[in-house]
C-alpha atoms as a PDB file:
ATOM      1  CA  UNK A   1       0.000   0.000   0.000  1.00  0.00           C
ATOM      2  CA  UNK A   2       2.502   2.080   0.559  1.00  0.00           C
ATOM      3  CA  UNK A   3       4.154   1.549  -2.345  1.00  0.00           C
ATOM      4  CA  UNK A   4       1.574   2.222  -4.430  1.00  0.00           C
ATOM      5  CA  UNK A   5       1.114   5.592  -2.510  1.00  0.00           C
ATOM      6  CA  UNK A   6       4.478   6.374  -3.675  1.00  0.00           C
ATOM      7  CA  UNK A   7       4.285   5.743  -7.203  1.00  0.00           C
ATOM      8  CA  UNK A   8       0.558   8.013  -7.246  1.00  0.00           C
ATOM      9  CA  UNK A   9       2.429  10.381  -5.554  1.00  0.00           C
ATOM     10  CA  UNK A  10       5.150  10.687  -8.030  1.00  0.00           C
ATOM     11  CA  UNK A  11       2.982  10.778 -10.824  1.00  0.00           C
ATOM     12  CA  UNK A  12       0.740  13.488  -9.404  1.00  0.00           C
ATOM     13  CA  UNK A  13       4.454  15.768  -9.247  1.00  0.00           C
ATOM     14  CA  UNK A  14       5.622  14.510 -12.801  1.00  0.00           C
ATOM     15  CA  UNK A  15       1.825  15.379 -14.481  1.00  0.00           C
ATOM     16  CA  UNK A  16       1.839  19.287 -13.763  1.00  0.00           C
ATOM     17  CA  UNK A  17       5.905  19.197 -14.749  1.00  0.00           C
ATOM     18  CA  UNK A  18       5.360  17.610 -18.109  1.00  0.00           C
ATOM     19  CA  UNK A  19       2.555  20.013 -18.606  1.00  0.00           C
ATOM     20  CA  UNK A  20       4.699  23.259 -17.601  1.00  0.00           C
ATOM     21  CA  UNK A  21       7.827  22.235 -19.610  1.00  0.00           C
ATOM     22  CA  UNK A  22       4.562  21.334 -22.218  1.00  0.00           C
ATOM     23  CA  UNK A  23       3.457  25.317 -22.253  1.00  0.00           C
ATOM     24  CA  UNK A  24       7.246  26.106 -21.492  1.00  0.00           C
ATOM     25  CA  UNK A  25       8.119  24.883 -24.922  1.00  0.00           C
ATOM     26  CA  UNK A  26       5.223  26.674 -26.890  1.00  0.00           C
ATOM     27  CA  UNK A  27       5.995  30.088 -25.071  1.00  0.00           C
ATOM     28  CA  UNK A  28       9.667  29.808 -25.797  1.00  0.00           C
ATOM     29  CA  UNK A  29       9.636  27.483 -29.184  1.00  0.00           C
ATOM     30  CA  UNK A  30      11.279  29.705 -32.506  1.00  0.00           C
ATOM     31  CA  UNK A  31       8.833  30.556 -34.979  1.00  0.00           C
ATOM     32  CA  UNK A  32      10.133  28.463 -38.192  1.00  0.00           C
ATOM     33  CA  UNK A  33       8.871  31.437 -40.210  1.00  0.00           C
ATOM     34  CA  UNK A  34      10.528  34.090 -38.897  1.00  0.00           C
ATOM     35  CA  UNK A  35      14.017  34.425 -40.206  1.00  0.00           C
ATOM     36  CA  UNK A  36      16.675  35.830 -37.791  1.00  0.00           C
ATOM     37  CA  UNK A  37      18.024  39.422 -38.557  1.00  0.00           C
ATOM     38  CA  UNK A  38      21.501  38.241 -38.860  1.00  0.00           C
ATOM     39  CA  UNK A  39      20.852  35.417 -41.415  1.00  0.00           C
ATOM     40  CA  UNK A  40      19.831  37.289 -43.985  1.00  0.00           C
ATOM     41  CA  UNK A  41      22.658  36.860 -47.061  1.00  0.00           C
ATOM     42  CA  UNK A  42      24.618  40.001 -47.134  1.00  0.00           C
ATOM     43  CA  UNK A  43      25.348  41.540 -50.797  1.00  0.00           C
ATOM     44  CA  UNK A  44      29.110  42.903 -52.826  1.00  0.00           C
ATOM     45  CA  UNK A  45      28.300  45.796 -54.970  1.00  0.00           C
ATOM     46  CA  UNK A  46      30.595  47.970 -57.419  1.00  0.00           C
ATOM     47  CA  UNK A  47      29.006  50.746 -58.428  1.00  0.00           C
ATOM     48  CA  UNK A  48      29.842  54.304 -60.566  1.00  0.00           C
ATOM     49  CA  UNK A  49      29.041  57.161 -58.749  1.00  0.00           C
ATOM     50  CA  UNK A  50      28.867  60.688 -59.970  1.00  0.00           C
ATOM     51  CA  UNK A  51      28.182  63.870 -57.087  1.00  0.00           C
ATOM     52  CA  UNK A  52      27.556  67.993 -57.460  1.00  0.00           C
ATOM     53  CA  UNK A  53      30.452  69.261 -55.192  1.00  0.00           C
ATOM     54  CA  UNK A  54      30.128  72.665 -53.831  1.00  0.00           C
ATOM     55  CA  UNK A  55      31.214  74.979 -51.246  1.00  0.00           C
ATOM     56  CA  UNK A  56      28.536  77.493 -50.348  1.00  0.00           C
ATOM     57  CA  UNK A  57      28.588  81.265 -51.502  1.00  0.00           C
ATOM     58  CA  UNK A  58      26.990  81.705 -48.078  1.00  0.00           C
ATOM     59  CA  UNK A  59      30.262  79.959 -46.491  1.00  0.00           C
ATOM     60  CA  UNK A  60      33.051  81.885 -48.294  1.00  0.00           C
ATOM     61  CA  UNK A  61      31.232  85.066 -47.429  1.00  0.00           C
ATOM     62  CA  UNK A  62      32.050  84.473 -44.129  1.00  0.00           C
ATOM     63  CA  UNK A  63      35.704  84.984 -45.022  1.00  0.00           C
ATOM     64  CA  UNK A  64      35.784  87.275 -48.584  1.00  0.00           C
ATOM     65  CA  UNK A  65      34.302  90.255 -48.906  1.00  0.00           C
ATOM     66  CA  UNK A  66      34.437  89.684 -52.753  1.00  0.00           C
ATOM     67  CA  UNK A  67      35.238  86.060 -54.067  1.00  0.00           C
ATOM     68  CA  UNK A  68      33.899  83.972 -57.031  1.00  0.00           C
ATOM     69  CA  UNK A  69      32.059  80.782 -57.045  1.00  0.00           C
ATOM     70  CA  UNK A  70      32.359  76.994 -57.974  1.00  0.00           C
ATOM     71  CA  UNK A  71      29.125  77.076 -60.044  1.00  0.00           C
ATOM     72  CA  UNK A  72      29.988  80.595 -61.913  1.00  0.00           C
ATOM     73  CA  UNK A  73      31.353  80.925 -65.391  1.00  0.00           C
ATOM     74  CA  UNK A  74      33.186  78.295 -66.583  1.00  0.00           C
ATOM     75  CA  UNK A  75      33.686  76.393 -63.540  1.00  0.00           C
ATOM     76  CA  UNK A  76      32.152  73.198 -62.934  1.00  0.00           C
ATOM     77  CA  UNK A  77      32.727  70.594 -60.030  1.00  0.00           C
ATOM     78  CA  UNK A  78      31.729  66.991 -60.739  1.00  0.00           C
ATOM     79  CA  UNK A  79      33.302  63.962 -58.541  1.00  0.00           C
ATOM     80  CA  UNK A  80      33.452  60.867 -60.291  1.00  0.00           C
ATOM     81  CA  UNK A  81      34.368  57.481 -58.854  1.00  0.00           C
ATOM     82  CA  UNK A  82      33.560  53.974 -57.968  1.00  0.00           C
ATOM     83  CA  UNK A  83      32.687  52.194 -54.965  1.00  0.00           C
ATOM     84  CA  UNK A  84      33.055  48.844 -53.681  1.00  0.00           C
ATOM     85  CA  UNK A  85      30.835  47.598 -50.527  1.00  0.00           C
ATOM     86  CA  UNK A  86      29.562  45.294 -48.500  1.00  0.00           C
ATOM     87  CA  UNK A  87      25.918  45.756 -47.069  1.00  0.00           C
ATOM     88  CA  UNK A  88      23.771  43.365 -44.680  1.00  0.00           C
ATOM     89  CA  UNK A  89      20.258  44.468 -45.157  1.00  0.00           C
ATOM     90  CA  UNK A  90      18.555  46.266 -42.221  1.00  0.00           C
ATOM     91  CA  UNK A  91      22.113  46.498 -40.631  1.00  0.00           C
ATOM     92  CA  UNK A  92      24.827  48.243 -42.004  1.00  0.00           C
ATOM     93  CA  UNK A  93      26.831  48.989 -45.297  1.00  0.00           C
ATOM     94  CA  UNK A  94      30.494  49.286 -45.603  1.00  0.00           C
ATOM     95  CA  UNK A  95      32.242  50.897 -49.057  1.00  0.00           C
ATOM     96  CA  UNK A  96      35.241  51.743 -50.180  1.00  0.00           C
ATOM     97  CA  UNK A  97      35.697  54.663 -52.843  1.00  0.00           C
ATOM     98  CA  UNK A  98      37.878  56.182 -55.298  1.00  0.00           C
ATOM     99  CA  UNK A  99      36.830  59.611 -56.737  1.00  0.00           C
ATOM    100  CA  UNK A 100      38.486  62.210 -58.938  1.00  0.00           C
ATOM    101  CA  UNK A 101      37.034  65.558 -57.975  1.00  0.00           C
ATOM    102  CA  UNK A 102      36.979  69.192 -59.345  1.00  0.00           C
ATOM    103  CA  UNK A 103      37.193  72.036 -56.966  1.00  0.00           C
ATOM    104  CA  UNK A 104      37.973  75.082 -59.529  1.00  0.00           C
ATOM    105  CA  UNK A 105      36.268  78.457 -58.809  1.00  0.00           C
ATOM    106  CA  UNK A 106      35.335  80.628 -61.797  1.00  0.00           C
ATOM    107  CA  UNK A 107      38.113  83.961 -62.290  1.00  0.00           C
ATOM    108  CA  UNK A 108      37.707  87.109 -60.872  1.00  0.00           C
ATOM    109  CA  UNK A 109      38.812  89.206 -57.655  1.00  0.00           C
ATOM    110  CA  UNK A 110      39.088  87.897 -54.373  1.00  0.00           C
ATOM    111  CA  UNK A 111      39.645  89.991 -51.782  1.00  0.00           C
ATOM    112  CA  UNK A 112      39.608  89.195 -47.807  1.00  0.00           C
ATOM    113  CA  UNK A 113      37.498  90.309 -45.454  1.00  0.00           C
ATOM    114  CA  UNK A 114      38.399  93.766 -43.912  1.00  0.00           C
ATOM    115  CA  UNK A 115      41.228  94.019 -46.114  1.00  0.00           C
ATOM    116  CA  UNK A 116      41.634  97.088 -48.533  1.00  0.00           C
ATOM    117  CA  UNK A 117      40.868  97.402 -51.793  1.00  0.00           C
ATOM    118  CA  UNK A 118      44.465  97.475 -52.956  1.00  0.00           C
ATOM    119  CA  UNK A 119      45.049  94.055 -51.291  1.00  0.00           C
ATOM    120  CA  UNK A 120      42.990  92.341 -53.810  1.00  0.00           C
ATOM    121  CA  UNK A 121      43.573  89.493 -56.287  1.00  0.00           C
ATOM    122  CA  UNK A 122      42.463  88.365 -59.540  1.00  0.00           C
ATOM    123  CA  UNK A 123      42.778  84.534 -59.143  1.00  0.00           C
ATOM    124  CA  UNK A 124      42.115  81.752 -61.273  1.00  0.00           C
ATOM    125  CA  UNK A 125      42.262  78.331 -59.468  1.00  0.00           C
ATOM    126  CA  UNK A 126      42.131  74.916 -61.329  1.00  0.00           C
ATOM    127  CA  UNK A 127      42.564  72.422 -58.140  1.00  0.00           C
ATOM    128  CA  UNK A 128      40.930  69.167 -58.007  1.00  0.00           C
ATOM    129  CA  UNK A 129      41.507  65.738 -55.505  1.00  0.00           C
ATOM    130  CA  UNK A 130      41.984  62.400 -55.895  1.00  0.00           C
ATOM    131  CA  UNK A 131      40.537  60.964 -53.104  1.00  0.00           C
ATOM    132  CA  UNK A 132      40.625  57.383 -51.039  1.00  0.00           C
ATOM    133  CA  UNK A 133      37.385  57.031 -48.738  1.00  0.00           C
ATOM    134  CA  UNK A 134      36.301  54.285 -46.553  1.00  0.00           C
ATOM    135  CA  UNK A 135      32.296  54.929 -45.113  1.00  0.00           C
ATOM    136  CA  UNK A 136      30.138  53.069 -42.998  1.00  0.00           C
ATOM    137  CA  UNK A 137      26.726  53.590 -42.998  1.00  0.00           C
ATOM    138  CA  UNK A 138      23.919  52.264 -40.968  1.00  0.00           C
ATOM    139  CA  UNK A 139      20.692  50.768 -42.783  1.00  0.00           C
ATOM    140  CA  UNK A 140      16.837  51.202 -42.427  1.00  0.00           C
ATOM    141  CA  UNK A 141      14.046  49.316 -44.185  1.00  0.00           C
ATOM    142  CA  UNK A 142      11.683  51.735 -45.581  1.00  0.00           C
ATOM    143  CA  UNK A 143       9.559  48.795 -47.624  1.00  0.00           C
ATOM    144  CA  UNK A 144       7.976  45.833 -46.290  1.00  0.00           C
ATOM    145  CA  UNK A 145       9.817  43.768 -48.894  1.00  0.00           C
ATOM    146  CA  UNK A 146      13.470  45.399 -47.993  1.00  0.00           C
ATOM    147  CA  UNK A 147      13.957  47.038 -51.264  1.00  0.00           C
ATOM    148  CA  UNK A 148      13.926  50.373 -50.165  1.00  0.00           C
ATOM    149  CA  UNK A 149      16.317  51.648 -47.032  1.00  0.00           C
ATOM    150  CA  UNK A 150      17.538  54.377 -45.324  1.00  0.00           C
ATOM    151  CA  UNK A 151      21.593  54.630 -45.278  1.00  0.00           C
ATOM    152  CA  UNK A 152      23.326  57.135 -42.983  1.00  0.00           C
ATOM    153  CA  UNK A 153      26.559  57.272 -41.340  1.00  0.00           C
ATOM    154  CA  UNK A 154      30.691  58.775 -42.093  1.00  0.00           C
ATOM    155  CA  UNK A 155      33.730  58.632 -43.802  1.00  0.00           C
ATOM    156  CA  UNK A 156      37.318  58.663 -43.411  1.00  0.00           C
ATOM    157  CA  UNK A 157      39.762  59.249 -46.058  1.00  0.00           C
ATOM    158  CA  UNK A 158      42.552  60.754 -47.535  1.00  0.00           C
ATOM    159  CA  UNK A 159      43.007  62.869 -50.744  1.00  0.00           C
ATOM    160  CA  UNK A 160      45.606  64.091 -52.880  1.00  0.00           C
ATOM    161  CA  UNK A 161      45.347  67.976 -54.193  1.00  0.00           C
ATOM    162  CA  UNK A 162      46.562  68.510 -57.397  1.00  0.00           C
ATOM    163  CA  UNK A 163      46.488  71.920 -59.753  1.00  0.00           C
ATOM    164  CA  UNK A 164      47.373  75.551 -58.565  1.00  0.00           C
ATOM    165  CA  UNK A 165      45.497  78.435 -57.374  1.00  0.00           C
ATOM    166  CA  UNK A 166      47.086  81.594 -58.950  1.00  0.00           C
ATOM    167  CA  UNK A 167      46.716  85.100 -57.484  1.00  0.00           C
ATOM    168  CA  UNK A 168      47.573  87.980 -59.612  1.00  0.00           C
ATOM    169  CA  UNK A 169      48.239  91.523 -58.413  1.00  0.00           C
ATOM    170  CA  UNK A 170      45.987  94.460 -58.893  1.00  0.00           C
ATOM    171  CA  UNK A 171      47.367  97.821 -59.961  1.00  0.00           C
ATOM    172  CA  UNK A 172      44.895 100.091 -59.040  1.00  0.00           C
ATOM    173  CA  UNK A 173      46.741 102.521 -61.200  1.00  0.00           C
ATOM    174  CA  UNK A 174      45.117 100.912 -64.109  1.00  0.00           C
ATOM    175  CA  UNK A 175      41.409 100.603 -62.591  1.00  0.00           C
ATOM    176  CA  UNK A 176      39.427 102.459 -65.088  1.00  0.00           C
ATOM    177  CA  UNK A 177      40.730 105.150 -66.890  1.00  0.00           C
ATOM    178  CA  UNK A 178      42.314 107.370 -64.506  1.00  0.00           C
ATOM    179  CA  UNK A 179      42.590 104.346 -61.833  1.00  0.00           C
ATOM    180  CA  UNK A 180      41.156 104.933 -58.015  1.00  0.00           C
ATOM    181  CA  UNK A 181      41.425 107.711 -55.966  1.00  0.00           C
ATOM    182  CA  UNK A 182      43.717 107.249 -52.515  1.00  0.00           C
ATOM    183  CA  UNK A 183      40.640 107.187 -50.414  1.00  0.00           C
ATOM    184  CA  UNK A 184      38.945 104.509 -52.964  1.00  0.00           C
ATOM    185  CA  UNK A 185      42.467 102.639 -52.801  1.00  0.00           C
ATOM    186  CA  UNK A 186      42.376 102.608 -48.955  1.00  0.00           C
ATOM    187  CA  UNK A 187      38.549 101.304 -48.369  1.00  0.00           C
ATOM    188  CA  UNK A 188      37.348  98.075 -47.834  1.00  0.00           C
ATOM    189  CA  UNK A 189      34.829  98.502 -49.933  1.00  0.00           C
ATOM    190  CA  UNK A 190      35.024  95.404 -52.573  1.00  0.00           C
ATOM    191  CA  UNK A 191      32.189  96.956 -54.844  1.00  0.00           C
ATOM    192  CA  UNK A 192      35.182  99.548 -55.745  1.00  0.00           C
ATOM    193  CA  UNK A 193      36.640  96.276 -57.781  1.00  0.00           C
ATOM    194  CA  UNK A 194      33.841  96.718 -60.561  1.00  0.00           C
ATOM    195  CA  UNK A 195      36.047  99.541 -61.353  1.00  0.00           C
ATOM    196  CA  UNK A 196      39.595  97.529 -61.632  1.00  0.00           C
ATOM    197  CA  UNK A 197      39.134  96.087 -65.245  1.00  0.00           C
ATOM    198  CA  UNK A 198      41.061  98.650 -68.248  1.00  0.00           C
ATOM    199  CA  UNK A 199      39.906 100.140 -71.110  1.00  0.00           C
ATOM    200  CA  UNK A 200      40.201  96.614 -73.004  1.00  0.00           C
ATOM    201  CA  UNK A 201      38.174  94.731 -70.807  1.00  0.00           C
ATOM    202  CA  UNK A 202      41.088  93.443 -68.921  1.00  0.00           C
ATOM    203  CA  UNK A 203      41.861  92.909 -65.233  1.00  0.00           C
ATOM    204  CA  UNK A 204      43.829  95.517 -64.033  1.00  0.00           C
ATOM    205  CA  UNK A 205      46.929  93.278 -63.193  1.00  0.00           C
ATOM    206  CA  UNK A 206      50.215  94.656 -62.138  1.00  0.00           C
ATOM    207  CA  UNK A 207      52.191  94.101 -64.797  1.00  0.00           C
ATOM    208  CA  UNK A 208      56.396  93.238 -64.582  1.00  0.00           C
ATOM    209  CA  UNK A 209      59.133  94.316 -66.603  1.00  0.00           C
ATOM    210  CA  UNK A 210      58.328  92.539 -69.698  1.00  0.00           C
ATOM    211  CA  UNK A 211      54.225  93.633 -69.940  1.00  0.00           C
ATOM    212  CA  UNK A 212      53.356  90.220 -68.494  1.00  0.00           C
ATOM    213  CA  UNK A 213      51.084  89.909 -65.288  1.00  0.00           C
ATOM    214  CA  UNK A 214      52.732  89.658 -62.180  1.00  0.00           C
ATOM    215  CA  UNK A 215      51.276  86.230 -60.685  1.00  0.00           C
ATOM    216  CA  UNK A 216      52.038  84.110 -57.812  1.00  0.00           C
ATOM    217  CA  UNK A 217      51.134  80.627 -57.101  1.00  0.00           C
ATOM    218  CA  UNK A 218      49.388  79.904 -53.475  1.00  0.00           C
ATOM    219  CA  UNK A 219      51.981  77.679 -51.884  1.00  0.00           C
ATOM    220  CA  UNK A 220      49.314  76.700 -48.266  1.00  0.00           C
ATOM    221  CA  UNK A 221      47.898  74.599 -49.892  1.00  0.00           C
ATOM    222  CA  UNK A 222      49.007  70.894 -48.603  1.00  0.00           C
ATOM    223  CA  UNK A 223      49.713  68.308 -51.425  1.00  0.00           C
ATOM    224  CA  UNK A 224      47.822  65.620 -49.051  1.00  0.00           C
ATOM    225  CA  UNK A 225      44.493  66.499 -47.117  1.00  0.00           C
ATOM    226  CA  UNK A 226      42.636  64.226 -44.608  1.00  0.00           C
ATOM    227  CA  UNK A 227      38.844  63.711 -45.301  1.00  0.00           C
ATOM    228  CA  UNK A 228      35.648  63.465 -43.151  1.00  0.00           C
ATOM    229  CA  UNK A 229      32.195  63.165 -44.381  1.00  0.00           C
ATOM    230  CA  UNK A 230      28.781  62.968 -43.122  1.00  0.00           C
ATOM    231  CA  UNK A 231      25.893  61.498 -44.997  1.00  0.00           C
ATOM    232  CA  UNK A 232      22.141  60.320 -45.351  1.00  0.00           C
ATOM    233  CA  UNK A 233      20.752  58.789 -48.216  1.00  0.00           C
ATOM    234  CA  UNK A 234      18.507  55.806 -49.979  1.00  0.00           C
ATOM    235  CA  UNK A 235      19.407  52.798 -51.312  1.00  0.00           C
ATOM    236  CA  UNK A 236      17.013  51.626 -53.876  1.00  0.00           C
ATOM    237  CA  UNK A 237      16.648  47.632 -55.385  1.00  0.00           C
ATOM    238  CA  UNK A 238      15.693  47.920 -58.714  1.00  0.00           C
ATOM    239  CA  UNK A 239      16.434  43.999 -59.472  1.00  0.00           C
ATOM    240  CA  UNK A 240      17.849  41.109 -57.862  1.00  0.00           C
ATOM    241  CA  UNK A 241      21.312  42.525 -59.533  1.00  0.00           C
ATOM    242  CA  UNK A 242      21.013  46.343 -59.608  1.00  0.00           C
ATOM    243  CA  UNK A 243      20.752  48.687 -56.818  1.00  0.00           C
ATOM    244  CA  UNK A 244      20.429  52.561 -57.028  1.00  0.00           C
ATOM    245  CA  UNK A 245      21.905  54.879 -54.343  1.00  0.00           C
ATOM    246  CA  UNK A 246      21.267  58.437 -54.124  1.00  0.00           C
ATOM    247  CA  UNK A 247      23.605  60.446 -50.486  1.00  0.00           C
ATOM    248  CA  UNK A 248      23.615  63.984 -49.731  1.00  0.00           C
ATOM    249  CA  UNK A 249      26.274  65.329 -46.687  1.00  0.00           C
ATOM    250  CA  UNK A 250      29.247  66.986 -46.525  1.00  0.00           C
ATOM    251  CA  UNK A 251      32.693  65.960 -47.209  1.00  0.00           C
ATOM    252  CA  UNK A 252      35.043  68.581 -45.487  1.00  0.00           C
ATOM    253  CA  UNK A 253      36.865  70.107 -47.284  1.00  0.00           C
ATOM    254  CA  UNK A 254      35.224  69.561 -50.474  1.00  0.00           C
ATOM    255  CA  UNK A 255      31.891  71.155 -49.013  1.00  0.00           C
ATOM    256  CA  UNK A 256      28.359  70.363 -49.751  1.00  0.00           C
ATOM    257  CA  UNK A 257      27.570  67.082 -51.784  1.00  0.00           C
ATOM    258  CA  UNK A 258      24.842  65.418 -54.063  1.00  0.00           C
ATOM    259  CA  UNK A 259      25.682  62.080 -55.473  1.00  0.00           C
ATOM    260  CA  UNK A 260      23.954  59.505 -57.248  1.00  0.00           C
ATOM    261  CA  UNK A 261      25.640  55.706 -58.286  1.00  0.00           C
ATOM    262  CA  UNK A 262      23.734  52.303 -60.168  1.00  0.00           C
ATOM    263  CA  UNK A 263      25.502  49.427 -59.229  1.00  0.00           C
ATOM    264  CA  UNK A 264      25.779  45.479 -59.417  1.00  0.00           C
ATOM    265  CA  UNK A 265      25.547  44.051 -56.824  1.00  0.00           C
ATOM    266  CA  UNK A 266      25.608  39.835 -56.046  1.00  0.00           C
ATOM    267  CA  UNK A 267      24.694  37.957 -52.574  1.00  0.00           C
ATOM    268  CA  UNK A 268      27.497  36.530 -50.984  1.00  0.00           C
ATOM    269  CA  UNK A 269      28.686  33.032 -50.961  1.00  0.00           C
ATOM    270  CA  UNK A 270      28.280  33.179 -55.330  1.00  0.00           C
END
């Protein structure tokens, strides 16, 4: 009798445990459906890119009284490159880029802030960079089906600055047709400038012994330059190969940026 007590006694304990590790299991149990975030097959890309480089009139004003711009006359800034990355959809995207990009300003005077009117320059600038760039960017899923995301995040890289930036005197003796007057050559006044081209519609450079313009090359400006950037943008899957990327940020010290790149891209492991 006792025995049997026993054994009705450990069955009444092992019932309600079977059931709890029972409901224990269907709390707890993986949905087969739902496929971990980390699973997912990350995808290679290379990809041409082409960005509108610019630095700000409003920025340069803080430092010229009179300057000229990037997107004046004849000068136009364009990077061009191409980028190789890595992404993991709704997680991150690493790239790697090489661009070739134009940072010429248009001719005409320069002339710093607070500085007089005989200090100016007529400059003509033709520099551009070759740049290295590695950027990480986070990713956001915009679309239910993961075709469309967010991508924001930084850069680091390096660039090499190539062309001059030329600064040619002003002889204010030849502004006009009897040049200015002392108190015009002594104001800060850069409107005064409009004034400083001869009767040939000329610059009024300083001119050297032999009737050529006096000019000197900028020499501050460093061969190599670090880069940093900052940038938002979309990524866009247009087909199981082909992706579309459009970023906007700023790479310092190119300035303000626009770009725009198609790739092919292929899931890893093929």
């Amino acid at each position: 009798m006792q025995r049997f007590s026993a054994v009705l006694l450990s069955l009444s304990l092992l019932f309600p445990a079977a059931a709890f590790a029972q409901e224990e299991a269907e709390v707890y149990a993986p949905d087969v459906n739902e496929t971990p975030r980390f699973s997912k097959p990350g995808f290679y890309a290379i990809s041409p890119t082409v960005s509108y480089v610019t630095i700000p009139n409003f920025v340069l004003d803080g430092f010229f009284s009179r300057h000229t711009g990037m997107w004046e006359g004849d000068a136009v800034n364009l990077s061009y490159g191409l980028s190789w990355s890595y992404s993991l959809p709704d997680a991150y995207e690493i790239s790697a880029t090489v661009q070739q990009t134009s940072m010429a300003t248009a001719d005409g005077y320069w002339l710093e802030k607070g500085d007089r009117v005989e200090e100016a320059d007529w400059t003509t600038n033709d520099l551009s960079m070759l740049s290295v760039e590695t950027q990480f960017h986070w990713l956001w899923g915009l679309s239910g089906d993961g075709r469309t995301q967010l991508a924001y995040g930084f850069g680091l890289g390096v660039a090499k600055v190539s062309g001059q930036f030329k600064k040619y005197d002003l002889d204010v003796g030849r502004c006009g047709a009897g040049g200015l007057l002392n108190a015009e050559r002594l104001s800060t006044d850069a409107a005064l400038l409009d004034k400083c081209f001869t009767e040939t519609g000329d610059p009024a450079w300083l001119l050297d012994s032999n009737g050529n313009p006096k000019v000197v090359v900028e020499d501050k400006i460093p061969p190599f330059v670090p880069m940093l950037s900052a940038s938002i943008g979309l990524r866009q899957t247009i087909s199981d190969n082909a992706v579309l990327a459009l970023d906007m940020g700023i790479r310092a010290p190119q300035g303000l940026f626009v770009g725009l790149s198609a790739g092919y891209q292929w899931p890893q492991g093929e």
